[in-house]
Protein backbone atom coordinates (compact mmCIF):
# COMPACT_ATOMS: atom_id res chain seq x y z
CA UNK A 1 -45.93 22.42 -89.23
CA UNK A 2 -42.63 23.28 -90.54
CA UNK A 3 -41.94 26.33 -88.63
CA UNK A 4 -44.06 26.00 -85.78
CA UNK A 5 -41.73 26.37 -82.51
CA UNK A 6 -44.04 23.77 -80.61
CA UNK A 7 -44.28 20.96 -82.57
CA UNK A 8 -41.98 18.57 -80.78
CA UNK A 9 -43.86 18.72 -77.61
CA UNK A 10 -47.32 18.65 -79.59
CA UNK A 11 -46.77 15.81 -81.58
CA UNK A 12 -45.35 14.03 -79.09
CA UNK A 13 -48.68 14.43 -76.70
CA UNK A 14 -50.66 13.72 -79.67
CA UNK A 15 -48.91 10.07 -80.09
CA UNK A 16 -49.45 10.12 -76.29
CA UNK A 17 -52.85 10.56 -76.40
CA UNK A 18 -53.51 8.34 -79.50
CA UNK A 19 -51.00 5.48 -77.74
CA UNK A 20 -50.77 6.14 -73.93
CA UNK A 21 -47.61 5.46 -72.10
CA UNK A 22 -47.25 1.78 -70.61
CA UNK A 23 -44.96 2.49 -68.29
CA UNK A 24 -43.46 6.50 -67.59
CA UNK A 25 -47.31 7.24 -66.27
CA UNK A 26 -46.45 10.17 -64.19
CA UNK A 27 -44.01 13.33 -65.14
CA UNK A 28 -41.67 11.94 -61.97
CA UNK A 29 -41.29 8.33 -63.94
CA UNK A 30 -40.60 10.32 -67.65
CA UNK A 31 -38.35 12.66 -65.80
CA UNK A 32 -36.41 9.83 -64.37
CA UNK A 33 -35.74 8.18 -67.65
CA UNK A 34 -35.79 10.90 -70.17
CA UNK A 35 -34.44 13.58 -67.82
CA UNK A 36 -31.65 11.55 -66.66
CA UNK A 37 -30.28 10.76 -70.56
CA UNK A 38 -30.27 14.43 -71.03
CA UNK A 39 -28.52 15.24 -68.06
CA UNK A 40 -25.62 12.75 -69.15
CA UNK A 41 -25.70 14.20 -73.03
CA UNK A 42 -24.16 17.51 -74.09
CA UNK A 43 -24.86 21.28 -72.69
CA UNK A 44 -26.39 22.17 -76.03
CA UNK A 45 -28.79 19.19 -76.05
CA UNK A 46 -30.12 20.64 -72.27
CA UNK A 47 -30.46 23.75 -73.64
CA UNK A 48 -32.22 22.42 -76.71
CA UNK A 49 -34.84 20.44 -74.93
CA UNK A 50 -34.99 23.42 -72.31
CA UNK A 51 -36.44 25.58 -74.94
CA UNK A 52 -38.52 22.79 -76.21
CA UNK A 53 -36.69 22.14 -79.32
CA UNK A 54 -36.33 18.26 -78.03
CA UNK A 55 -39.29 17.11 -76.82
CA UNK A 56 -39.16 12.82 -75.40
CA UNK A 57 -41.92 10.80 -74.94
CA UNK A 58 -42.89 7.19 -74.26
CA UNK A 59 -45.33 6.48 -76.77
CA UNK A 60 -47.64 2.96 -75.70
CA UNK A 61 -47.08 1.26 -78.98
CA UNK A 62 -45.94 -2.44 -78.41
CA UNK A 63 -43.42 -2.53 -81.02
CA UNK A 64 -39.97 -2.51 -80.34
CA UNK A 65 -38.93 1.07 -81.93
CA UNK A 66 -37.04 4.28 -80.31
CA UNK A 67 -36.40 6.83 -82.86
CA UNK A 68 -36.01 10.58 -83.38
CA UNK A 69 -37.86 12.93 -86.13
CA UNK A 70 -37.73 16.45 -87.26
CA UNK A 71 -41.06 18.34 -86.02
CA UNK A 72 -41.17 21.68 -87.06
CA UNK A 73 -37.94 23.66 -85.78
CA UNK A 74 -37.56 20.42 -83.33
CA UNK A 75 -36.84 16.68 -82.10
CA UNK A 76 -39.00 14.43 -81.11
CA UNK A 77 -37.75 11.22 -79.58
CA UNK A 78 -40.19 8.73 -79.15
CA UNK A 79 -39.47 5.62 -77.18
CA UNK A 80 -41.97 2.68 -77.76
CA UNK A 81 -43.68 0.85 -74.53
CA UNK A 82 -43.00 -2.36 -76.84
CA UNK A 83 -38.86 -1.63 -77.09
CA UNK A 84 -39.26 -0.75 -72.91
CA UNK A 85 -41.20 -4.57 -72.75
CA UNK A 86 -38.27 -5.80 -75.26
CA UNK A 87 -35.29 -4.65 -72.80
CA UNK A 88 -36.96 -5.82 -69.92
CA UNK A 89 -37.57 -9.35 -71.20
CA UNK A 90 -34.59 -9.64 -72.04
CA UNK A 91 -32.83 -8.60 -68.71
CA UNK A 92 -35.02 -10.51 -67.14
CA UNK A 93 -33.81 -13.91 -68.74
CA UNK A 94 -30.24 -12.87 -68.94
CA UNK A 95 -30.54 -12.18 -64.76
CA UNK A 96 -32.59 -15.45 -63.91
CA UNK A 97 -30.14 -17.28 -64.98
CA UNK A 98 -28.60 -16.11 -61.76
CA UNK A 99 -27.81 -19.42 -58.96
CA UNK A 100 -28.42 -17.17 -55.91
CA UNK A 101 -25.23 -18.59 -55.47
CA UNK A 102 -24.30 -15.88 -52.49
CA UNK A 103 -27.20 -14.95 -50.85
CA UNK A 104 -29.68 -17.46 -48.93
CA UNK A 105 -32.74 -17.39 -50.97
CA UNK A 106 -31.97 -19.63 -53.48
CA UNK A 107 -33.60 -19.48 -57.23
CA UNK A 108 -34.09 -21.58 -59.37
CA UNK A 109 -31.38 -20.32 -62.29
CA UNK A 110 -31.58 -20.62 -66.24
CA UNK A 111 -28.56 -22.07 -67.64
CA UNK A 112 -26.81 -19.64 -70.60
CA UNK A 113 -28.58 -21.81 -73.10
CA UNK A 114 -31.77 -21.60 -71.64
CA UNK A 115 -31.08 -17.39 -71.34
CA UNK A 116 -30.24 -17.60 -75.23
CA UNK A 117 -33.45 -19.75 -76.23
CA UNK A 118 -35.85 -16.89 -74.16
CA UNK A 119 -34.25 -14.01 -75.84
CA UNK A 120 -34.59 -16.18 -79.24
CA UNK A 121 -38.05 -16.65 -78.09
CA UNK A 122 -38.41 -12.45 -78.17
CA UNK A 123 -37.85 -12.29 -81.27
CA UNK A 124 -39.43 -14.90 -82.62
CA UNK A 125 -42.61 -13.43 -81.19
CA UNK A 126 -42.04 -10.19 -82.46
CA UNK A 127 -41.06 -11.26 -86.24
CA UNK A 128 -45.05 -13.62 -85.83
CA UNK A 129 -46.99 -11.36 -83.64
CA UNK A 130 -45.41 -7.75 -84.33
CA UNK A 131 -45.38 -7.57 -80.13
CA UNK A 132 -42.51 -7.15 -78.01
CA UNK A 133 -43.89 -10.01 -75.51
CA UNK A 134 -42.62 -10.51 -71.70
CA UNK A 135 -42.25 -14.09 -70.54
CA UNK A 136 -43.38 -15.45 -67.56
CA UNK A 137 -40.51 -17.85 -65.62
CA UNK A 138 -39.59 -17.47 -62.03
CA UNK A 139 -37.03 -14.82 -60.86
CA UNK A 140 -36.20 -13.75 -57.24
CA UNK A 141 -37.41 -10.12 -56.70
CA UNK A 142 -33.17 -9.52 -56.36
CA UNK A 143 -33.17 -11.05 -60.11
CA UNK A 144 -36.20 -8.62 -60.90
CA UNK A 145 -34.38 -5.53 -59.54
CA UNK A 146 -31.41 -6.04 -61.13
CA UNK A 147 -33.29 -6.63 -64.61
CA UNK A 148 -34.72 -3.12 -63.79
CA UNK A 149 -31.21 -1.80 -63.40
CA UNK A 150 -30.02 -3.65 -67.06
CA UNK A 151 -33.51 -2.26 -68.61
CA UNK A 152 -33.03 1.97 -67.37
CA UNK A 153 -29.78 1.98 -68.18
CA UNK A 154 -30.24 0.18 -72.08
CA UNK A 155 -33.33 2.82 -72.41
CA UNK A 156 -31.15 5.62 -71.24
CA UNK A 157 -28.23 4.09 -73.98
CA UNK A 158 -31.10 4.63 -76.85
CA UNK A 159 -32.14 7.78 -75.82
CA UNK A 160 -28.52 8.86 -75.98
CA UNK A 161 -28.03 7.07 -79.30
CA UNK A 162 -31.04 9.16 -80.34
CA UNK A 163 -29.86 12.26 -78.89
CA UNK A 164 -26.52 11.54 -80.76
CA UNK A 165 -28.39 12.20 -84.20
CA UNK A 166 -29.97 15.21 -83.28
CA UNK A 167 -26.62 16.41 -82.14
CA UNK A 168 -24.19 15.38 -84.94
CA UNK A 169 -26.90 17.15 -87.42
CA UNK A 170 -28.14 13.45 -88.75
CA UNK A 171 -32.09 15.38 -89.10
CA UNK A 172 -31.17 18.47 -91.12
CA UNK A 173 -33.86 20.95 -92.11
CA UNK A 174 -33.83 19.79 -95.49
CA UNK A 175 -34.53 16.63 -95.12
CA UNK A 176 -37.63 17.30 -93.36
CA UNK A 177 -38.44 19.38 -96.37
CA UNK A 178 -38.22 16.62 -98.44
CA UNK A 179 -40.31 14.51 -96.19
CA UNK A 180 -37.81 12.71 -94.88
CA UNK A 181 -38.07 12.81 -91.55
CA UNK A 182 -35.72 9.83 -89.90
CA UNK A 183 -32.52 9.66 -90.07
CA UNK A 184 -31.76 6.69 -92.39
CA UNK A 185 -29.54 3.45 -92.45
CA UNK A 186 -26.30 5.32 -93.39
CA UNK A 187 -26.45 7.51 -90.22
CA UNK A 188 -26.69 4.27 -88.06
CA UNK A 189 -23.41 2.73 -89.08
């Protein structure tokens, strides 16, 4: 697989097909999210992924994970449905705890304490359950739309951060022939 010009885009419609996407279900959805990050990165990274050296996918695992591997010649940057779930939960209690304060539907609003105790709650699911969970409370569909907003652009920020290793060489070739194919804690710093 080393050398195979395709492999990006293969394995990452492999993991598709083995774990299909939650969320980006149609090319227009992936292209809004995946397209859009590349469009704010670098001129090489277009031209990269134009060629199909960089290949991003949604992959409908519900663990909270975006990463980027070494596929061949490639990239492949694999966003998990469970980190998509993650951000959203998260926005979601950080923007009910919005009064409504200025418009005239009024909501019923978290307090900051109440916003820190659901994100808590996130986690604490994930560490006993291994699932990136959503929680149900009441939200105004204003408070849902901006949680949308907070989610696209944190998925966007990860796809950059991703992007970022492929571009400051963090996957070299040899590391991928020595199996290694993440980049590891001392790139993340």
């Amino acid at each position: 697989d080393l050398f195979i010009g395709d492999a990006p885009s293969r394995h990452i419609a492999e993991r598709q097909r083995k774990f299909p996407p939650v969320y980006q279900k149609t090319a227009t959805a992936r292209e809004s999210l995946f397209g859009v990050a590349l469009d704010l990165s670098t001129s090489a990274l277009r031209a990269l992924a134009a060629r199909g050296v960089i290949a991003c996918g949604e992959i409908g695992e519900l663990t909270p994970s975006t990463y980027v591997t070494r596929r061949g010649r490639g990239y492949a940057v694999e966003m998990h449905s469970g980190q998509m779930r993650l951000l959203y939960s998260a926005a979601r209690a950080m923007t009910a705890s919005d009064s409504g304060q200025f418009r005239d539907h009024k909501s019923a609003a978290l307090s900051l304490s109440d916003v820190a105790g659901q994100i808590a709650d996130l986690f604490r699911n994930y560490e006993r359950d291994g699932l990136a969970t959503v929680q149900m409370f009441a939200a105004t569909s204003f408070q849902r739309g901006w949680a949308e907003t907070i989610t696209v652009a944190a998925e966007r920020f990860l796809l950059l951060h991703e992007l970022a290793h492929i571009h400051n060489g963090d996957l070299a070739l040899w590391r991928s022939i020595l199996d290694i194919d993440r980049a590891g804690p001392e790139v993340e710093r």
